[in-house]
Protein backbone atom coordinates (compact mmCIF):
# COMPACT_ATOMS: atom_id res chain seq x y z
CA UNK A 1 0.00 0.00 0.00
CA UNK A 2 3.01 2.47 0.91
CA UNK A 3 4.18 1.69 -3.01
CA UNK A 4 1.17 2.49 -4.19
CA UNK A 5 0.68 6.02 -2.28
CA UNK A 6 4.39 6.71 -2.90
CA UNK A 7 3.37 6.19 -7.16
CA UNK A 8 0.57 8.26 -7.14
CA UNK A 9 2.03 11.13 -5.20
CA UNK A 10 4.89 10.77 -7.95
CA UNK A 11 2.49 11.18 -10.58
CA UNK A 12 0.94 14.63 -9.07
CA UNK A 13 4.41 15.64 -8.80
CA UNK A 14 4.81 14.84 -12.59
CA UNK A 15 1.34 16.12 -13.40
CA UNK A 16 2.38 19.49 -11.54
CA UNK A 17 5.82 20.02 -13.25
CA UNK A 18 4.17 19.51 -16.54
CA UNK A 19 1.09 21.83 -15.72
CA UNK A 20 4.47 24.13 -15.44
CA UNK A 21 6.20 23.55 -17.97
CA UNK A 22 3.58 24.03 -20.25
CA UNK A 23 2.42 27.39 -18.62
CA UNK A 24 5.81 28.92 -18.82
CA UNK A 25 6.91 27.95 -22.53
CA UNK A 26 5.58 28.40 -25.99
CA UNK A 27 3.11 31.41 -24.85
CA UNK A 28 2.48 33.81 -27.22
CA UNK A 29 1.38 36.33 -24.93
CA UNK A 30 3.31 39.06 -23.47
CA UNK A 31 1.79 37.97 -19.76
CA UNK A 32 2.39 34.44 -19.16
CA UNK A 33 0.14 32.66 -16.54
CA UNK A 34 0.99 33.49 -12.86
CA UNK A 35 1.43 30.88 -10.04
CA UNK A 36 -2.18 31.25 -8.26
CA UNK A 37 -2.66 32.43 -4.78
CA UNK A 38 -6.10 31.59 -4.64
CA UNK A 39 -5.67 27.75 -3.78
CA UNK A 40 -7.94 25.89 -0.90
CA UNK A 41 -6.73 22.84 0.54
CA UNK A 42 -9.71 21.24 0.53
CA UNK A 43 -10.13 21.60 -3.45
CA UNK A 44 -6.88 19.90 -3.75
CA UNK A 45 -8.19 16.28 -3.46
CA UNK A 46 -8.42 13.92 -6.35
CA UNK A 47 -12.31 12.88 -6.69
CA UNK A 48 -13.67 10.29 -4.62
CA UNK A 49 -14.53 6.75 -6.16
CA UNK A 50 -18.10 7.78 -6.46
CA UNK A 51 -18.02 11.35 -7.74
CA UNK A 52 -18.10 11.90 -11.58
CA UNK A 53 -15.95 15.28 -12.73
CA UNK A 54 -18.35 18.16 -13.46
CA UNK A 55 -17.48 20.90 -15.97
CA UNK A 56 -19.44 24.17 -16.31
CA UNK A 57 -19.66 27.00 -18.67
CA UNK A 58 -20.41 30.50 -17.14
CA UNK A 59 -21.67 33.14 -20.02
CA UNK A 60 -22.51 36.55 -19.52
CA UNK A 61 -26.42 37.19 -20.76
CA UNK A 62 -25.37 40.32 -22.24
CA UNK A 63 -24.11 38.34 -25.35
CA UNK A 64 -28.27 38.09 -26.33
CA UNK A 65 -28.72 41.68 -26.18
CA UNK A 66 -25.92 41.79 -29.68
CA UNK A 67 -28.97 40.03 -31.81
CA UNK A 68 -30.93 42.16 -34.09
CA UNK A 69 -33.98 40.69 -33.74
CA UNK A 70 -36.11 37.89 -31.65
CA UNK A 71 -35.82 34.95 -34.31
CA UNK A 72 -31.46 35.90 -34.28
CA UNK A 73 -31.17 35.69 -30.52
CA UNK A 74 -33.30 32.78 -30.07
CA UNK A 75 -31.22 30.63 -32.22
CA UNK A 76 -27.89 32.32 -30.53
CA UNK A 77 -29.14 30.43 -27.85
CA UNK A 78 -30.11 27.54 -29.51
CA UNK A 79 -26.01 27.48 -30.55
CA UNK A 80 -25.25 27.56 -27.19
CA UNK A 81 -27.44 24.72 -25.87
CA UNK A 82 -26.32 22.42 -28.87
CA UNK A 83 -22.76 23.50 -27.64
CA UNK A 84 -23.34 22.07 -24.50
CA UNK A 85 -25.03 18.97 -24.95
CA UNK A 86 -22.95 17.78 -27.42
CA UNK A 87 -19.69 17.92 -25.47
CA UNK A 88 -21.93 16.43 -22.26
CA UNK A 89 -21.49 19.89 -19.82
CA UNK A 90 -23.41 19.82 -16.27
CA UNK A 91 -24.81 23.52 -15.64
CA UNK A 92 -24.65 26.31 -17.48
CA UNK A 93 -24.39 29.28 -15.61
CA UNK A 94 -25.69 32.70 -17.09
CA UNK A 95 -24.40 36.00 -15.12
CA UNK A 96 -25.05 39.52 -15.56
CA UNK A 97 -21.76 41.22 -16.36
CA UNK A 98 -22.77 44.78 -15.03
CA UNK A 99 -24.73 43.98 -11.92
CA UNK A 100 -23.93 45.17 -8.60
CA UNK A 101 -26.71 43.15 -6.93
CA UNK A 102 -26.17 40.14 -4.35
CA UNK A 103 -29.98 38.82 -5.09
CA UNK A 104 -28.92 35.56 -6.70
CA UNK A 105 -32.84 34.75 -6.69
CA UNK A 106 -34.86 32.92 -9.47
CA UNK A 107 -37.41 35.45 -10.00
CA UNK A 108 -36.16 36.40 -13.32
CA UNK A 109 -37.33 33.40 -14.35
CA UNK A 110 -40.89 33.73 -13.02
CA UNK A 111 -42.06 36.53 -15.67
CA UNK A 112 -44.65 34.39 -17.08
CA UNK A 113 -46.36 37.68 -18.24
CA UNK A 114 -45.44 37.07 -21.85
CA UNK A 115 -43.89 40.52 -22.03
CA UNK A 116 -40.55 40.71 -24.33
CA UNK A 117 -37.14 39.36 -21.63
CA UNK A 118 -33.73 40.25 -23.04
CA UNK A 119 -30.56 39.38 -21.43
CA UNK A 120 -29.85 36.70 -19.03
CA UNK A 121 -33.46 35.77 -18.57
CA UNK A 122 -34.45 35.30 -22.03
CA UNK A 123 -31.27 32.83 -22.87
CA UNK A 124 -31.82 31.21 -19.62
CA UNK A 125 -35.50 30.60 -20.25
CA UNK A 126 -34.37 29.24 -24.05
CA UNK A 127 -31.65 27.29 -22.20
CA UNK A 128 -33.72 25.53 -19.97
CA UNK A 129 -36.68 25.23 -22.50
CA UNK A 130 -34.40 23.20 -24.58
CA UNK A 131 -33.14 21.13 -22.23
CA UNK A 132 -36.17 19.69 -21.32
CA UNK A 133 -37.56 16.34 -22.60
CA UNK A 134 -40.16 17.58 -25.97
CA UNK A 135 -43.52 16.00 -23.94
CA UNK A 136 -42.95 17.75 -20.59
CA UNK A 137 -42.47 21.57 -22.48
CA UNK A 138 -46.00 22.48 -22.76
CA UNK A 139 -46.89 21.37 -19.02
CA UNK A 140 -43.36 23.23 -17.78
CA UNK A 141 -43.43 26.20 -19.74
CA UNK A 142 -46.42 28.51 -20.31
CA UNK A 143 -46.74 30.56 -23.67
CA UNK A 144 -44.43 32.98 -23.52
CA UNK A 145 -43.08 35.95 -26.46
CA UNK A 146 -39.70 34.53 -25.38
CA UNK A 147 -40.46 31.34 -27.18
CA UNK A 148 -42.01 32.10 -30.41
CA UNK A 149 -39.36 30.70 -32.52
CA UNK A 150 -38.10 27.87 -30.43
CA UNK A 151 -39.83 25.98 -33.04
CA UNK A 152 -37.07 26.84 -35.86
CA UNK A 153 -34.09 25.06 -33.55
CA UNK A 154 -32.64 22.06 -34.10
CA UNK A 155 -33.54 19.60 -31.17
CA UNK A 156 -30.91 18.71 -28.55
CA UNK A 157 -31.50 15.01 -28.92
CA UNK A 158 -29.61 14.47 -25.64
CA UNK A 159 -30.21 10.72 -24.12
CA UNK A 160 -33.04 11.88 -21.75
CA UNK A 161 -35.59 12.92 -24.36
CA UNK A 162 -36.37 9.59 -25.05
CA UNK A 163 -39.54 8.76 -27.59
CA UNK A 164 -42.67 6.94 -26.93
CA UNK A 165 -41.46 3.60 -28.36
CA UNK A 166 -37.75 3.67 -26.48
CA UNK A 167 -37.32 2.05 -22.86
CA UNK A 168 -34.80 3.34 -20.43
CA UNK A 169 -33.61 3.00 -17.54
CA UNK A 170 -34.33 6.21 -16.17
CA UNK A 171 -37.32 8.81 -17.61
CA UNK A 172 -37.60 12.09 -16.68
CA UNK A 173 -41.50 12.93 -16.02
CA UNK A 174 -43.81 15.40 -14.22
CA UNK A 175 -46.35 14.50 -11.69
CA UNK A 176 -49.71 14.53 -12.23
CA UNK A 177 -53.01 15.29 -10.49
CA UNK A 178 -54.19 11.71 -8.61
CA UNK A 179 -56.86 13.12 -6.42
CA UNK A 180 -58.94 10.14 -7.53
CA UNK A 181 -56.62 7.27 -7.26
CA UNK A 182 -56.36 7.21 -3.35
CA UNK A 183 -52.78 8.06 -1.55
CA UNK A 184 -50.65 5.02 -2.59
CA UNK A 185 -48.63 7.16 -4.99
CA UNK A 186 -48.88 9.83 -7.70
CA UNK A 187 -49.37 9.16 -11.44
CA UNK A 188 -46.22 10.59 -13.50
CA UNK A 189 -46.18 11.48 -16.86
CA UNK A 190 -43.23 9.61 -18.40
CA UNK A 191 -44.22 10.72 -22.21
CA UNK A 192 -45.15 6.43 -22.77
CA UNK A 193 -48.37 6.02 -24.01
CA UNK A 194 -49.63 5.54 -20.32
CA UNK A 195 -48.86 7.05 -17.08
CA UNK A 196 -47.00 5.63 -14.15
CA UNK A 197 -47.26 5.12 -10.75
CA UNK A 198 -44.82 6.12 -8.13
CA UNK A 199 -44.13 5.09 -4.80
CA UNK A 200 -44.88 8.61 -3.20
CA UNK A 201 -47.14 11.06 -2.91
CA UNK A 202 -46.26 14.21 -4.82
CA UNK A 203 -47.70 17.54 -5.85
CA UNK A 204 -48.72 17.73 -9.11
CA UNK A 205 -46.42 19.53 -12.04
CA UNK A 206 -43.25 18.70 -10.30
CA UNK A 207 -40.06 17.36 -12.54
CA UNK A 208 -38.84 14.47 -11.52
CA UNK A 209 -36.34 11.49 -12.51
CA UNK A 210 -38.01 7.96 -12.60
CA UNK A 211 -36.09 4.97 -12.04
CA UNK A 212 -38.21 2.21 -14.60
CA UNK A 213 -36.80 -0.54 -14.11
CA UNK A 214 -36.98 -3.89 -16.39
CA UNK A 215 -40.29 -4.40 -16.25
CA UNK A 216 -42.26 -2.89 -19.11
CA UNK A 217 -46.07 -3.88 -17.88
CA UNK A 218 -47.74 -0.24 -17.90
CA UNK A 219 -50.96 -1.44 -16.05
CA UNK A 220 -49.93 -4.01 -13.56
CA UNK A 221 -46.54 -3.69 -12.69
CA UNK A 222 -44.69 -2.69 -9.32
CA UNK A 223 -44.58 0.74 -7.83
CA UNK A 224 -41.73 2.72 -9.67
CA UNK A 225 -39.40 5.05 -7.98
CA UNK A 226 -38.05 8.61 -8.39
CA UNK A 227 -34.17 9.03 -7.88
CA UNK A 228 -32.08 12.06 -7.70
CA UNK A 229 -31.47 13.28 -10.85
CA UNK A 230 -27.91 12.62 -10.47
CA UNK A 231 -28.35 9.20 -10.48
CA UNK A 232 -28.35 8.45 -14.22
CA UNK A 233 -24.98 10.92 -14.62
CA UNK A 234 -23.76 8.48 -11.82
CA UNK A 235 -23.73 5.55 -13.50
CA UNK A 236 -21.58 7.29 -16.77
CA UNK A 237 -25.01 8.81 -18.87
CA UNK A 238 -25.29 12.30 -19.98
CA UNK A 239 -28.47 13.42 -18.45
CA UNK A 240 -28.40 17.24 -19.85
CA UNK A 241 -27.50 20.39 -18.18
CA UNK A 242 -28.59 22.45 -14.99
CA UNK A 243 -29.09 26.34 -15.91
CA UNK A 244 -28.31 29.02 -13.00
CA UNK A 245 -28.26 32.61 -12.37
CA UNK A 246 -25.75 35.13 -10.91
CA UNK A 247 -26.27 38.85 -10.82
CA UNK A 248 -22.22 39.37 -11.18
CA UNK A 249 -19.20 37.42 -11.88
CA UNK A 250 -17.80 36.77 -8.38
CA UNK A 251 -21.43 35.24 -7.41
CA UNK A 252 -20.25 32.69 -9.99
CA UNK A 253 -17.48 31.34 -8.31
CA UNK A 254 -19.51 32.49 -4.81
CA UNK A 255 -22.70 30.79 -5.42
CA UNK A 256 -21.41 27.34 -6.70
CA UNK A 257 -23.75 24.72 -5.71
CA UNK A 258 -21.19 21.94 -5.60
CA UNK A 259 -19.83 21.28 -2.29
CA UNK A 260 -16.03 23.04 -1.74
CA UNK A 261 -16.72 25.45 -5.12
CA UNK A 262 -14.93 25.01 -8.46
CA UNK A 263 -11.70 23.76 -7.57
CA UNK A 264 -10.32 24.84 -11.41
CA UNK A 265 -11.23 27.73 -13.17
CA UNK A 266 -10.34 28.47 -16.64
CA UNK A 267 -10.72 32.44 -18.12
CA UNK A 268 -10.93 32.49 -22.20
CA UNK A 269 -9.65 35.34 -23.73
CA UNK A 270 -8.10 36.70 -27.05
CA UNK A 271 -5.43 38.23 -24.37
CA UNK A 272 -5.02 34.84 -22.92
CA UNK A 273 -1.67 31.95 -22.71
CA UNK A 274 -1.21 30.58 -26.02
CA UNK A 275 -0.74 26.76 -25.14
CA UNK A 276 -1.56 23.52 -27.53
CA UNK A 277 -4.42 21.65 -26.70
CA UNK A 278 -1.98 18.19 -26.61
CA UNK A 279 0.35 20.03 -24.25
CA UNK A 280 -2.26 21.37 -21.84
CA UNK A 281 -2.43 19.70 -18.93
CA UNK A 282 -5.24 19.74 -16.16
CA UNK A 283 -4.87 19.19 -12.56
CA UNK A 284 -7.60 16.24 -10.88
CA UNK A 285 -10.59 17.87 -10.90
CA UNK A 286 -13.87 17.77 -9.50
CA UNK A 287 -15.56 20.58 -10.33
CA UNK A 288 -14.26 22.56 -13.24
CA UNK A 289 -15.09 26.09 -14.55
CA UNK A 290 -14.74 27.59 -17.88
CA UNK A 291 -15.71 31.07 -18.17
CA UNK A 292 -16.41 33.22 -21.30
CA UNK A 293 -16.64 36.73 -21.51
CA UNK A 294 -18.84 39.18 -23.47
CA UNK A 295 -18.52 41.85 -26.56
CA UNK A 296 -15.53 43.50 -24.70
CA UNK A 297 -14.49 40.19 -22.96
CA UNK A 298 -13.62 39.00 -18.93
CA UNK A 299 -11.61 41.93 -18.66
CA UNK A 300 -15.05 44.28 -19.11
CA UNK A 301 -17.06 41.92 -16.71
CA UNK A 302 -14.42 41.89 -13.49
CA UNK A 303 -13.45 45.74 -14.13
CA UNK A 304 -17.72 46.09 -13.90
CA UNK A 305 -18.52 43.49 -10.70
CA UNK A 306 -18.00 45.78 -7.21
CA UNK A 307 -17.00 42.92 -5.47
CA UNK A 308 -13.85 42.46 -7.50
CA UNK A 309 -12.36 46.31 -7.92
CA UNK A 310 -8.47 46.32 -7.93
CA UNK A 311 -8.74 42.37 -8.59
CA UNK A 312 -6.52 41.50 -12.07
CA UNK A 313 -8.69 38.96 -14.03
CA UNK A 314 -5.66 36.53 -14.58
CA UNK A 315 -5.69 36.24 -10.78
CA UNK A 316 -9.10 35.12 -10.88
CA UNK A 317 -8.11 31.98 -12.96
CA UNK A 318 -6.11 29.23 -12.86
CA UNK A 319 -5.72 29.13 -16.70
CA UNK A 320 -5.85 32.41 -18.46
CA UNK A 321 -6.06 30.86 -22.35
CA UNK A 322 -6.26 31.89 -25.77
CA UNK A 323 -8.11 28.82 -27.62
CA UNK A 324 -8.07 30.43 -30.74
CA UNK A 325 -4.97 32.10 -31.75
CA UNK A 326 -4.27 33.41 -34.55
CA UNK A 327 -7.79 34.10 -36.30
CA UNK A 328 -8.59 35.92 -39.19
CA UNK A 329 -11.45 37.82 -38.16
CA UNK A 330 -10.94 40.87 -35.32
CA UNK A 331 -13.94 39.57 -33.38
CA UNK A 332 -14.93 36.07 -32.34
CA UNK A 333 -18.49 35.75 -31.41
CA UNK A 334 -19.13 33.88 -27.62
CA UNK A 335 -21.21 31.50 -29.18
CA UNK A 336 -18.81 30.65 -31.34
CA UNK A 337 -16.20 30.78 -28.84
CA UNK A 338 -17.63 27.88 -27.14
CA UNK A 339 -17.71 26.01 -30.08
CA UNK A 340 -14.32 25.98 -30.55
CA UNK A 341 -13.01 26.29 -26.82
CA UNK A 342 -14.93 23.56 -25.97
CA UNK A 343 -13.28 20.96 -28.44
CA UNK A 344 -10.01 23.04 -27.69
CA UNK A 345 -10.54 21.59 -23.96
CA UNK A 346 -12.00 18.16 -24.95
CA UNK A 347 -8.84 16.08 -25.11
CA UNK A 348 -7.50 17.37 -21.87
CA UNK A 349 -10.84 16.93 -20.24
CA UNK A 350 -10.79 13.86 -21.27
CA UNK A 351 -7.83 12.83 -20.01
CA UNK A 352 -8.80 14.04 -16.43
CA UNK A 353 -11.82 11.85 -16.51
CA UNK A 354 -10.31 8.47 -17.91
CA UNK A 355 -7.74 8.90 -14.77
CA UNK A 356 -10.60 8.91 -12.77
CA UNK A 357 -12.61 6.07 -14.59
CA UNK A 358 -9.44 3.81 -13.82
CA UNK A 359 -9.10 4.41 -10.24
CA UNK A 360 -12.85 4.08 -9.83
């Protein structure tokens, strides 16, 4: 066992002179990544056995307001929920890059009114529209102006919106009014072509994950159960993306809801470390952060947030990168920034999370 330990502490050691390595040559930038300051202990710790890595993408809401029209931003934000399904993130975050506020509350989300939303509540409301399984939209989300042209997207097609005729091991579903059918469950709307009974009593229109089972008997079979809706991600399936709100930058990193924060953090910027996807290397993670900036970048939203005057925004970051050097246009659009920063990160990402799959 002391072999062991001694191996994998050598590793880290490796891992870490690499990281270094890499951060101090072949930058293109006249401001080469600093040694961070900003390091907790407690983050330090390779993940447990039973914890999956997380990555999440924090994007300011101000990029919507750069559309020209309804039908323009509504499929800028169709761009960015493709972006993250298809490389499998965990929870968008959407921030406002000017506010001063602490109110980290959901009641931008709770204009059901109908009346035009711009900003951070109209992409989160397209975000989360999206995400959702196609038969539990209308019962979830009212009319609203913000989704007229939701219509003209191109589905996610992420493994949880299942169709009628596909059985699964887990279905998402939202409860439904059993006021008649006595108190030995509540009926759930799986999107099958009948409803299913749970093994609790729930208020109607809730979301909620449904563990199925093997048995496929609709009308006589055993009580089915709901399950956190971390459970399917648990056992290695993509189960779609968690949208959240912060009024400023710093209440992204403040407001994390995954125990011990985001213990990496990754800044993109055209004034970020030049460094080859193949030659970046990331640190065990559990919980990793990749933020994107606006029209006039990260530097704009820190110099903005209150909380963060006199902070530098490389100090804010463990990796301060440039994923696209060398471009030919003088502007790179966010959406399409996460497009390509996203399969920038992939193969280092990736080898994070095979690490972990082998000591698991």
């Amino acid at each position: 066992m002391g072999k062991q330990k001694k191996k994998k502490e050598e590793k880290r050691e490796e891992r870490a002179a690499q990281n270094d390595a890499a951060n101090g040559g072949g930058s293109e930038s006249s401001h080469p990544p600093k040694k961070k300051k900003r390091k907790d202990p407690e983050n330090d710790a390779v993940p447990l056995p039973n914890e999956t890595p997380t990555v999440t993408l924090a994007i300011p809401g101000s990029i919507i307001n750069n559309a020209q029209s309804l039908e323009l931003a509504t499929r800028l934000a169709g761009q960015v929920a493709r972006a993250a399904t298809i490389f499998r993130i965990d929870e968008v975050v959407v921030f406002d890059s000017k506010s001063t506020s602490e109110d980290d509350s959901t009641e931008i989300m709770e204009n059901d009114s109908g009346e035009n939303e711009t900003g951070a509540p109209f992409l989160m409301r397209i975000l989360r529209y999206l995400e959702t399984p196609q038969y539990l939209r209308k019962s979830l989300f009212p009319k609203h102006n913000s989704l007229r042209f939701v219509g003209l997207l191109p589905p996610l097609d992420a493994p949880h919106h299942l169709r009628k005729h596909e059985w699964a091991s887990y279905r998402e579903g939202i409860t439904r009014d059993n006021s008649n059918g006595g108190s030995v469950g509540t009926l759930v709307d799986v999107g099958l072509t009948k409803n299913v009974m749970i093994d609790q009593v729930l208020e109607p229109g809730r979301r909620v994950t449904v563990a199925m089972g093997t048995n496929r008997n609709l009308d006589a079979g055993p009580l089915r159960k709901i399950v956190p809706s971390t459970r399917p991600r648990e056992e290695g399936m993509y189960w779609g993306y968690k949208v959240r709100y912060a009024s400023n930058i710093s209440s992204v990193f403040k407001k994390c809801p995954y125990q011990g924060g985001y213990d990496h953090r990754i800044g993109t910027s055209e004034h970020g470390s030049v460094i080859s996807s193949s030659e970046l290397i990331l640190p065990p993670f559990r919980h990793l952060l990749i933020a994107f900036g606006g029209l006039a970048g990260l530097e704009e939203c820190v110099e903005e947030d209150e909380n963060l005057k006199g902070q530098n925004v490389r100090d804010l970051f463990d990796f301060y990168l440039n994923t696209c050097p060398h471009q030919g246009s003088r502007t790179i659009r966010t959406e399409e920034a996460i497009f390509i920063s996203l399969q920038y990160f992939q193969e280092p990402i990736n080898r994070v999370t095979q690490n972990y799959e082998h000591l698991s």
